[in-house]
N, C-alpha and C. Protein backbone atom coordinates (compact mmCIF):
# COMPACT_ATOMS: atom_id res chain seq x y z
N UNK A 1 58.29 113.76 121.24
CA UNK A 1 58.86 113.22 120.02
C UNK A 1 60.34 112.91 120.24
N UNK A 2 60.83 111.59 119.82
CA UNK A 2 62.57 111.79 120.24
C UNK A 2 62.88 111.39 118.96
N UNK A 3 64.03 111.79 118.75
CA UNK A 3 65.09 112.68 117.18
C UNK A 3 66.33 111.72 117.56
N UNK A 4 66.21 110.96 116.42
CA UNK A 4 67.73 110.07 116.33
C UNK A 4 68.55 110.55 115.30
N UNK A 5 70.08 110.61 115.45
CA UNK A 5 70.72 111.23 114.62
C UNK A 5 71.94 110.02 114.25
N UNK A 6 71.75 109.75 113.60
CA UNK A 6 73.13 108.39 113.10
C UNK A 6 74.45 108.72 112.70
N UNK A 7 75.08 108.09 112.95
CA UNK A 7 76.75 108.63 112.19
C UNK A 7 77.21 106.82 112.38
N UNK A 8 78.54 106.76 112.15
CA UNK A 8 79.17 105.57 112.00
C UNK A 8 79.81 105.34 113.45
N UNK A 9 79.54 106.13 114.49
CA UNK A 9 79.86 105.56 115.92
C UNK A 9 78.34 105.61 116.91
N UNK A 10 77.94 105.65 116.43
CA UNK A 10 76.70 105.48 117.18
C UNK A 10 75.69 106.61 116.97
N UNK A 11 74.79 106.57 117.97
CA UNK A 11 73.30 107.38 117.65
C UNK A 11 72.85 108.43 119.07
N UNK A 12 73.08 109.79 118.72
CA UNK A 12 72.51 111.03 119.28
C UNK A 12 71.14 111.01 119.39
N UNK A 13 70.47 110.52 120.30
CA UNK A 13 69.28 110.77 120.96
C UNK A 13 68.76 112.14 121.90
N UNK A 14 67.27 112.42 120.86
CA UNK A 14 66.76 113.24 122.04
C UNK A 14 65.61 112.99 122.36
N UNK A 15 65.53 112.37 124.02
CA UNK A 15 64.35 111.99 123.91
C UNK A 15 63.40 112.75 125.41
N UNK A 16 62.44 113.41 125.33
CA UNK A 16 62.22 113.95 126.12
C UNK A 16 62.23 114.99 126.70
N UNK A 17 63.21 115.57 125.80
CA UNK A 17 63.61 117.31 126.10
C UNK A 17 65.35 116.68 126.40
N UNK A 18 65.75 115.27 126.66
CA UNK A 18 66.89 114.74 127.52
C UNK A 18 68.19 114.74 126.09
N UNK A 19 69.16 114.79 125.95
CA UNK A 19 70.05 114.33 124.96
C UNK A 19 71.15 113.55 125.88
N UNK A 20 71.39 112.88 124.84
CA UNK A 20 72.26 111.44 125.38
C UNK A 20 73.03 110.87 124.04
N UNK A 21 73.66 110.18 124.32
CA UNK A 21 74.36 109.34 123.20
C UNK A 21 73.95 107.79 123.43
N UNK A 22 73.84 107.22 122.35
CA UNK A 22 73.96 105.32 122.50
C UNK A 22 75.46 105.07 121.41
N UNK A 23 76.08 104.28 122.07
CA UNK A 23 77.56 104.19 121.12
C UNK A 23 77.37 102.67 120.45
N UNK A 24 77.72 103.02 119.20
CA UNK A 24 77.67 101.62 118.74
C UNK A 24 78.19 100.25 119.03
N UNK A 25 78.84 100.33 120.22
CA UNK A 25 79.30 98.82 121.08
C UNK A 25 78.17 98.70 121.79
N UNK A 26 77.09 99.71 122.84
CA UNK A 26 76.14 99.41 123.08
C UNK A 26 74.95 98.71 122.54
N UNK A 27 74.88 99.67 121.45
CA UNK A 27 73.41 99.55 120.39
C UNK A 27 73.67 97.71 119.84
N UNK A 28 74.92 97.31 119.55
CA UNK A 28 75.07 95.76 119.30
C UNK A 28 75.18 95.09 120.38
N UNK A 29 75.66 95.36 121.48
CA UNK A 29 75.47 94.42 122.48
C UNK A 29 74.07 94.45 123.09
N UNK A 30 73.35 95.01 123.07
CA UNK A 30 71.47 95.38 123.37
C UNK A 30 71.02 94.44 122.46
N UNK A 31 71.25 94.55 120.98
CA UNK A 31 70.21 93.68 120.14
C UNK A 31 71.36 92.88 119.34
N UNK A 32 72.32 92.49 119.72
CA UNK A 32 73.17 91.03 119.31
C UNK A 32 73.54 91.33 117.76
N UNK A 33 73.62 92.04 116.92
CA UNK A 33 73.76 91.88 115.63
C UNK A 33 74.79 93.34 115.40
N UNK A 34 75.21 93.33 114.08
CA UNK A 34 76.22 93.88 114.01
C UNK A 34 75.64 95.50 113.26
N UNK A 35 76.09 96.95 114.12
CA UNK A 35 75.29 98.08 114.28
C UNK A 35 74.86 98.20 112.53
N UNK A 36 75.57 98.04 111.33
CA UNK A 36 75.39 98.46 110.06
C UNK A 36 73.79 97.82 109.78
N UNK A 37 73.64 96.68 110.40
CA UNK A 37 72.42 95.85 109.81
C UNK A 37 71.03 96.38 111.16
N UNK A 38 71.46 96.88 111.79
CA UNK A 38 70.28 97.60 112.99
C UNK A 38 69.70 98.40 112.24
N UNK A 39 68.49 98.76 112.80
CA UNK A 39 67.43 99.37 111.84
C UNK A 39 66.72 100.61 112.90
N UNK A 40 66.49 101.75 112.22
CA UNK A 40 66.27 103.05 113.25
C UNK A 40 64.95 102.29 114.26
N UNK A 41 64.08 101.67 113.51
CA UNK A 41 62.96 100.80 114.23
C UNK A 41 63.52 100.44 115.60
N UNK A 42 64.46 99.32 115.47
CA UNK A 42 65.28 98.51 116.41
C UNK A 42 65.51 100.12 117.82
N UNK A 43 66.25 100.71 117.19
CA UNK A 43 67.16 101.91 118.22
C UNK A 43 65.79 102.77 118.45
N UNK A 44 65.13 102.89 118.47
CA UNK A 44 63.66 103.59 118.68
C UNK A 44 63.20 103.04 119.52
N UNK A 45 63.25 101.51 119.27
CA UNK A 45 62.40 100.43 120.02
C UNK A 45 63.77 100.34 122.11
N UNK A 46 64.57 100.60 121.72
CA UNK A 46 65.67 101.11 122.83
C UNK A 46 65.37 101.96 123.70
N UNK A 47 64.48 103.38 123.15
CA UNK A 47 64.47 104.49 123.81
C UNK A 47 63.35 104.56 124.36
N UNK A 48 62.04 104.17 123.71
CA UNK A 48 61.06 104.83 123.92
C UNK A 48 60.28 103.13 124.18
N UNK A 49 59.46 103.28 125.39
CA UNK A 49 58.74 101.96 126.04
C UNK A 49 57.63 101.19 124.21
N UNK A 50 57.01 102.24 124.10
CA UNK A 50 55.71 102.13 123.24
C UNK A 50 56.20 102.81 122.02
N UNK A 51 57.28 102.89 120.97
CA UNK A 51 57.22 103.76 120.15
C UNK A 51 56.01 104.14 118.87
N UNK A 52 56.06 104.80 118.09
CA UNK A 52 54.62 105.27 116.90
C UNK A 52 55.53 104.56 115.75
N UNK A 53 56.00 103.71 115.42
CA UNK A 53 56.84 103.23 114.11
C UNK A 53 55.84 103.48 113.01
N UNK A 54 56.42 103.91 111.90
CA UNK A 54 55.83 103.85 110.81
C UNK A 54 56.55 103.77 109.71
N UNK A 55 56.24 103.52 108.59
CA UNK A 55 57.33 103.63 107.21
C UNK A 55 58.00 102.66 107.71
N UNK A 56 59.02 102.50 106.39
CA UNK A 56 59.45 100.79 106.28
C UNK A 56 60.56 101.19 107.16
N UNK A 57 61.04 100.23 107.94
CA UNK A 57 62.74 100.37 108.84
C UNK A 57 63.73 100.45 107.75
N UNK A 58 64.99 101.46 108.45
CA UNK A 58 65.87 101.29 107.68
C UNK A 58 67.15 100.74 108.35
N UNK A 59 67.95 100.36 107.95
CA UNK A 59 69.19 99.60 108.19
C UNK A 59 70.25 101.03 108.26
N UNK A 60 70.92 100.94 109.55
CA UNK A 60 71.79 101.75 109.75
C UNK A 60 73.31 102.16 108.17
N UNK A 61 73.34 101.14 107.78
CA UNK A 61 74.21 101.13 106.52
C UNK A 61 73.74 102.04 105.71
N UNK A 62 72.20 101.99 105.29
CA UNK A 62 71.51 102.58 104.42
C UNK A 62 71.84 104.38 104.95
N UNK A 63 71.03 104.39 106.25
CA UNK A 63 71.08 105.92 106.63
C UNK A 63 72.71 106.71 106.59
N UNK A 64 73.78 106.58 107.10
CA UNK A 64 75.10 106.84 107.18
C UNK A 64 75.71 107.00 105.89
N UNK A 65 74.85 106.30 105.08
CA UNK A 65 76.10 106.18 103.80
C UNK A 65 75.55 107.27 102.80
């Protein structure tokens, strides 16, 4: 199972037993758009080859605030 954790500089990943960071200059330069409008879907879809998505995506703006 990997555990994303959001804040307003980027996203604490654990994926694998592994922890890591993705910084939000990354996470927008990966998928071209600006990090507030990225969606946990999107940063899921980053980590994990095949992810289990379910429930509606949310927009990083939404989660942080």
């Amino acid at each position: 199972m990997t555990v994303l954790s959001f804040d307003e500089q980027g996203v604490d990943v654990v994926y694998e037993g592994t922890e890591f960071r993705l910084e939000k200059a990354l996470i927008e330069d990966a998928l071209q758009k600006s990090y507030p409008n990225v969606t946990d879907h999107e940063v899921l879809q980053m980590v994990e080859p095949e992810p289990a998505l379910s429930g509606e995506p949310q927009r990083i703006a939404e989660i942080v605030n």
